[in-house]
N, C-alpha and C. Protein backbone atom coordinates (compact mmCIF):
# COMPACT_ATOMS: atom_id res chain seq x y z
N UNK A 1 -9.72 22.33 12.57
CA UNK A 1 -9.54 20.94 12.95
C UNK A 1 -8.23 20.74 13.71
N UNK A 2 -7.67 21.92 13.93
CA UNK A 2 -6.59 21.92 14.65
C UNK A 2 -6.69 20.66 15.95
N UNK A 3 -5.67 19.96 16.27
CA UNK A 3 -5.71 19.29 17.43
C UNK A 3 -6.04 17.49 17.09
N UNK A 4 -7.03 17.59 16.32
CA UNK A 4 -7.65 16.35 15.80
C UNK A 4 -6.45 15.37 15.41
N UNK A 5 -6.59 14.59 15.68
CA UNK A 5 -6.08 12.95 15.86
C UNK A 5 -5.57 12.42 13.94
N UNK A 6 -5.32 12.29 13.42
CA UNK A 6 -5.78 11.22 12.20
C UNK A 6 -5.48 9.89 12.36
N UNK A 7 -5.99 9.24 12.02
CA UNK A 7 -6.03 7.76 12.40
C UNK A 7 -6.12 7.15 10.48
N UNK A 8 -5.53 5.91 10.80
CA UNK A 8 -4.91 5.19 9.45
C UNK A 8 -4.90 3.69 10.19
N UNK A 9 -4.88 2.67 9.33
CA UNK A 9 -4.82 1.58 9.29
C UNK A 9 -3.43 0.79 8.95
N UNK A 10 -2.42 0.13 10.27
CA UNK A 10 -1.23 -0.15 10.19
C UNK A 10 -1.03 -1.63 10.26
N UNK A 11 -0.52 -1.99 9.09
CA UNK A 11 -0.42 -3.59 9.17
C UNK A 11 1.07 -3.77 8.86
N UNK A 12 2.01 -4.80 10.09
CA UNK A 12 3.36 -4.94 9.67
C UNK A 12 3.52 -6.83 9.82
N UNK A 13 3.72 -7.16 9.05
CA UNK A 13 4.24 -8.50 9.03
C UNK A 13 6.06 -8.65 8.29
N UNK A 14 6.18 -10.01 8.64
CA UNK A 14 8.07 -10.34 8.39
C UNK A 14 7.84 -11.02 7.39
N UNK A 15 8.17 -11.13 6.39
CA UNK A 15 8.25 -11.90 5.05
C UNK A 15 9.75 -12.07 4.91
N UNK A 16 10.34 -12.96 5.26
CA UNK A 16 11.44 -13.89 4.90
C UNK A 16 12.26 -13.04 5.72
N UNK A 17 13.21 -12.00 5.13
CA UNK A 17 14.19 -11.02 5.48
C UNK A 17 13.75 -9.94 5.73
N UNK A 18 12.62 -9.48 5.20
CA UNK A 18 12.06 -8.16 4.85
C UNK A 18 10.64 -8.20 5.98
N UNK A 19 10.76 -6.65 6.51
CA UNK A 19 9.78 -6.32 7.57
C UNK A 19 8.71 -5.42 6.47
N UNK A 20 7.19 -5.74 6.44
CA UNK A 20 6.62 -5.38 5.12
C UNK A 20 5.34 -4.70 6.38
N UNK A 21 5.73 -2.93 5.88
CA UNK A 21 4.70 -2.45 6.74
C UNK A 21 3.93 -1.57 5.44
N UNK A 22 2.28 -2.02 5.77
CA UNK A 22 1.25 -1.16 5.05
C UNK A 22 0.44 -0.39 6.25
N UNK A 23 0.38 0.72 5.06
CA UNK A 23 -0.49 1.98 6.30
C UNK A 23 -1.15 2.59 4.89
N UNK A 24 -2.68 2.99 5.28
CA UNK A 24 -3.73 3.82 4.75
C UNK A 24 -4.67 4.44 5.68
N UNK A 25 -4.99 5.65 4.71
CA UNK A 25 -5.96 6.00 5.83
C UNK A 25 -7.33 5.49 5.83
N UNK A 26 -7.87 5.91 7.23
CA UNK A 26 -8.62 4.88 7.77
C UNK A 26 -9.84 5.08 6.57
N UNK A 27 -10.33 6.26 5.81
CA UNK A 27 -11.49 6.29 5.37
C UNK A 27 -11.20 5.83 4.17
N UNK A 28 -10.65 5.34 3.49
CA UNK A 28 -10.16 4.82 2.06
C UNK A 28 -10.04 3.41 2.42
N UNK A 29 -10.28 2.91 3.25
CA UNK A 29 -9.70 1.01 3.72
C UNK A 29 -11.30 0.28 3.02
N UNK A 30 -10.94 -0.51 1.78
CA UNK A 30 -12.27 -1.29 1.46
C UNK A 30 -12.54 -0.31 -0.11
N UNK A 31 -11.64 0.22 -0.11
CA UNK A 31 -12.31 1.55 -2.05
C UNK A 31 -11.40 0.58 -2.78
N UNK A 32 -12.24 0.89 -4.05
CA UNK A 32 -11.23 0.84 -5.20
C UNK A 32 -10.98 2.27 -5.95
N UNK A 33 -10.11 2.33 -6.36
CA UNK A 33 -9.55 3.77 -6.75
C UNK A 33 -9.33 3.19 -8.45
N UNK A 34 -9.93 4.17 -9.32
CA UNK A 34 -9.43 3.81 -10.83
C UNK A 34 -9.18 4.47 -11.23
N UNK A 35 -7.81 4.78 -12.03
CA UNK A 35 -7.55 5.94 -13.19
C UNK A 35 -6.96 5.02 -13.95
N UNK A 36 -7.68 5.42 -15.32
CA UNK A 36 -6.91 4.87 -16.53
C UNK A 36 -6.66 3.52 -16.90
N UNK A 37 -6.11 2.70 -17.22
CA UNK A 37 -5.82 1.44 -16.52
C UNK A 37 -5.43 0.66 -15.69
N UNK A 38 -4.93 1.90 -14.44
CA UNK A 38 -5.27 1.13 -13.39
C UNK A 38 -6.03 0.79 -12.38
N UNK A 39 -6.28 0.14 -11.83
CA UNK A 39 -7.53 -0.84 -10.61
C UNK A 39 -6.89 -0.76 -9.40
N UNK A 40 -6.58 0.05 -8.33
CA UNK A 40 -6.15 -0.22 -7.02
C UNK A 40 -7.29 -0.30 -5.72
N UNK A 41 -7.08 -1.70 -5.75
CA UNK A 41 -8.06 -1.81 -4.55
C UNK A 41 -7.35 -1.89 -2.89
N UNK A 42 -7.91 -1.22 -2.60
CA UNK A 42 -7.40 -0.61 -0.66
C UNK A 42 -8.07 -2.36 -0.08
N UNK A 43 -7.36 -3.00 -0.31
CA UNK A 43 -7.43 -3.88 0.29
C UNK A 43 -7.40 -4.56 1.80
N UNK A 44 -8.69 -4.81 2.14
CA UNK A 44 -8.84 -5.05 4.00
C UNK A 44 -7.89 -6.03 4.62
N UNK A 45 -7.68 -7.27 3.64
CA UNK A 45 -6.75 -8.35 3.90
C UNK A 45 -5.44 -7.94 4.16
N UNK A 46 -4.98 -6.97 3.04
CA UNK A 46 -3.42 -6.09 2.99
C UNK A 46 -3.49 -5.18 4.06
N UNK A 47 -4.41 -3.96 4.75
CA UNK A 47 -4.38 -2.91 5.08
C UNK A 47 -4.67 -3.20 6.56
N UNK A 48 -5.47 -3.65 6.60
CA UNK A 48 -5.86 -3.70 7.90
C UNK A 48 -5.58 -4.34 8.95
N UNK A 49 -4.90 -3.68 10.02
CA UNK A 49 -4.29 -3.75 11.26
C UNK A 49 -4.70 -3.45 12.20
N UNK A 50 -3.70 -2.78 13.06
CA UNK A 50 -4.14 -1.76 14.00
C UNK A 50 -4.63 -0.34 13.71
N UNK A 51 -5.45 0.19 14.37
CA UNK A 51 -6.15 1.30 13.82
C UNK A 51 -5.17 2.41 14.75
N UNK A 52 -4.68 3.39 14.19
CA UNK A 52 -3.36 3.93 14.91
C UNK A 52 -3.70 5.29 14.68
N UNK A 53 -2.40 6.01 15.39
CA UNK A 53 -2.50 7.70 14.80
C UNK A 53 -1.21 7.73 13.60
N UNK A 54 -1.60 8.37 12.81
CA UNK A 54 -0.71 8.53 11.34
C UNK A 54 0.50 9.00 12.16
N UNK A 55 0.60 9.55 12.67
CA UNK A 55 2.48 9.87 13.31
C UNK A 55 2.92 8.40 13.41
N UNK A 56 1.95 7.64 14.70
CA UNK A 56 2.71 6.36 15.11
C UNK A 56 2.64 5.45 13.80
N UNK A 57 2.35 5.69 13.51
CA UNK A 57 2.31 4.46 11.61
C UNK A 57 3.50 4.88 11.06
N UNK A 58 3.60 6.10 10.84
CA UNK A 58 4.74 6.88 10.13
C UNK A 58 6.25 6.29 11.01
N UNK A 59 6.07 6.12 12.13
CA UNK A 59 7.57 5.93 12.57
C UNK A 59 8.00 4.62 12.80
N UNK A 60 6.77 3.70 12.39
CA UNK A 60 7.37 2.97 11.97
C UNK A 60 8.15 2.44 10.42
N UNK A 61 8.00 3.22 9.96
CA UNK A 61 8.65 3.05 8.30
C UNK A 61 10.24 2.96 8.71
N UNK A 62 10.90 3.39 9.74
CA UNK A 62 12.25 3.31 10.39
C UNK A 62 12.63 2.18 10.64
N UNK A 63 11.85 0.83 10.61
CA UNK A 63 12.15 -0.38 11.25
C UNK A 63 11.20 -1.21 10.25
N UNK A 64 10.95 -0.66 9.20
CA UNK A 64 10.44 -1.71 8.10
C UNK A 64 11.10 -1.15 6.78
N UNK A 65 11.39 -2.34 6.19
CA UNK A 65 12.35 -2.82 4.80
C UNK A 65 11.43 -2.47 3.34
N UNK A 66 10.04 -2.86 3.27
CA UNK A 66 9.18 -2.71 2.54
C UNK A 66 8.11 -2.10 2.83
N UNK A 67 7.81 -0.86 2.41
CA UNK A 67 6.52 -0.24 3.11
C UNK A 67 5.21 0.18 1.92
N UNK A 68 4.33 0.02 2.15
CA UNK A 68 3.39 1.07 0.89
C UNK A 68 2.35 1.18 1.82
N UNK A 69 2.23 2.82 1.00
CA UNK A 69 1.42 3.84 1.54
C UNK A 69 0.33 4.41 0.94
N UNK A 70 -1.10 4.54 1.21
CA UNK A 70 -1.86 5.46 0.27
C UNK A 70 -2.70 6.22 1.23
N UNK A 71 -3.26 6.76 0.70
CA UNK A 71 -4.21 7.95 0.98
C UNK A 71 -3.03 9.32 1.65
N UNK A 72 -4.13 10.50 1.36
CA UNK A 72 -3.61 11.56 1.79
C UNK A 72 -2.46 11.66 3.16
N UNK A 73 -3.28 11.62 3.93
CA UNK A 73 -2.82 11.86 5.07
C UNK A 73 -1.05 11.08 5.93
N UNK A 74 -1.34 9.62 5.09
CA UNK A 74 -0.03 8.92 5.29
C UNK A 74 1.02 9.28 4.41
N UNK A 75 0.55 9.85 3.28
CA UNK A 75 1.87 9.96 2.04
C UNK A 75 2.04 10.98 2.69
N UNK A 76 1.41 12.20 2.89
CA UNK A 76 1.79 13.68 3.13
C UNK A 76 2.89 13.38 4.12
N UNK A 77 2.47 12.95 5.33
CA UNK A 77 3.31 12.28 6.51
C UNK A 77 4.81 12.03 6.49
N UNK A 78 4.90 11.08 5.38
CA UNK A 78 5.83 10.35 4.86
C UNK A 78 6.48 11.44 4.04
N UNK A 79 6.50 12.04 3.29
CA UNK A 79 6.87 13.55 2.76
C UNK A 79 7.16 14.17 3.80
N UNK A 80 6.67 14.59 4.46
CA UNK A 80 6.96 15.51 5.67
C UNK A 80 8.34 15.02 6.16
N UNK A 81 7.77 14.39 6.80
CA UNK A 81 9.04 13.03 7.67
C UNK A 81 10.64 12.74 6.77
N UNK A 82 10.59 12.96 4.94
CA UNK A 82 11.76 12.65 4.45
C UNK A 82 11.60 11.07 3.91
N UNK A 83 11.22 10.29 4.39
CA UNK A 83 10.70 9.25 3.90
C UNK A 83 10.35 8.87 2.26
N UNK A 84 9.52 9.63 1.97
CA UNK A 84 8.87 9.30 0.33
C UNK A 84 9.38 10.80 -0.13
N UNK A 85 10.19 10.67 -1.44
CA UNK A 85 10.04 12.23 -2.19
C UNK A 85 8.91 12.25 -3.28
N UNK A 86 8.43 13.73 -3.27
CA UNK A 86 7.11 14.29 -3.54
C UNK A 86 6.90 13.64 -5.00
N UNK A 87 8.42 13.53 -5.87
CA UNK A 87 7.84 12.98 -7.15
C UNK A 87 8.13 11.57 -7.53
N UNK A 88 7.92 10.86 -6.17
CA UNK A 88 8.14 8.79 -6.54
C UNK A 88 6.72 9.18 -5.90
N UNK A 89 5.13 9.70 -6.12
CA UNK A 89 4.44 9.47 -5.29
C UNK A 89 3.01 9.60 -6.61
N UNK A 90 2.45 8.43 -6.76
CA UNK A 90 1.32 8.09 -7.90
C UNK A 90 -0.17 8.59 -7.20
N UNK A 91 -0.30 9.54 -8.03
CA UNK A 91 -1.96 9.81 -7.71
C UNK A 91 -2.99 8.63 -8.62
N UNK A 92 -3.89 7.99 -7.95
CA UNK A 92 -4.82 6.87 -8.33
C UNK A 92 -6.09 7.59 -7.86
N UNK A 93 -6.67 8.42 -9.18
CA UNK A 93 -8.47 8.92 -8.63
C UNK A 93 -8.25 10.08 -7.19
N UNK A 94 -7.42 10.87 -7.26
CA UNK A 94 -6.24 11.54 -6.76
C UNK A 94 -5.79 11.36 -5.43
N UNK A 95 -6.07 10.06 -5.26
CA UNK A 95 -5.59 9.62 -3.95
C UNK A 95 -3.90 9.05 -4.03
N UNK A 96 -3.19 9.85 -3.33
CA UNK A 96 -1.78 9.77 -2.98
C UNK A 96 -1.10 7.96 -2.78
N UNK A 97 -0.30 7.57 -3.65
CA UNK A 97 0.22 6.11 -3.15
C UNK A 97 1.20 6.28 -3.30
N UNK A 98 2.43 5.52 -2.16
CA UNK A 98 3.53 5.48 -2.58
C UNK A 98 4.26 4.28 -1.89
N UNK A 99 5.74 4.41 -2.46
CA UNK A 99 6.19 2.60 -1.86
C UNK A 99 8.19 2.92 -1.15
N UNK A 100 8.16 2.04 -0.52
CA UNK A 100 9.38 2.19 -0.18
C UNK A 100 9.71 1.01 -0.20
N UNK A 101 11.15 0.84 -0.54
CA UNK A 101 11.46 -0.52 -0.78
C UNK A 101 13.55 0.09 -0.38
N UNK A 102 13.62 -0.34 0.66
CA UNK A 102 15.33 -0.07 1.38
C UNK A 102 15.90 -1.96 0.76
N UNK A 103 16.82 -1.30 0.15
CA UNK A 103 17.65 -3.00 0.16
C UNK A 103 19.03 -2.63 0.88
């Protein structure tokens, strides 16, 4: 699959002070994910934006204050990148979530 694109779902809005960017990947947008007691639903209202390539989603986490992330492909990203470390990062039904929050 070398070469192939990944594409994720990038939504950034301004909430007061704070630039609040969500990114998932594109095939998880609309699941609910359950382990245990918790219920995380990939929410279309929250998630869904522009339909992007996971690099360009990823760089924007540089110019947003509040970010959360799930599925594979964006957390890995975000790991890669220095962004999220490997153990602030919650598996939900073993799909990868994680959050950034810069004050």
């Amino acid at each position: 699959m070398r070469g192939l694109k990944l594409k994720c779902y990038m939504k950034l809005r301004k909430i007061g002070n704070n630039v609040l960017l969500s990114i998932c990947d594109a095939e998880i947008l609309g699941k609910t994910l359950r382990e245990g007691k918790i219920v995380f639903h990939v929410a279309e209202q929250f998630y869904r934006g522009e339909e992007v390539e996971v690099e360009e989603a990823i760089a924007m986490i540089e110019t947003s204050t509040i970010v959360n992330l799930v599925g594979k492909n964006v957390v890995e990203k975000a790991v890669e990148k220095g962004y999220v470390h490997p153990e602030a990062i919650l598996k939900i039904e073993g799909v990868p979530h994680a959050q950034i929050v810069k004050l």
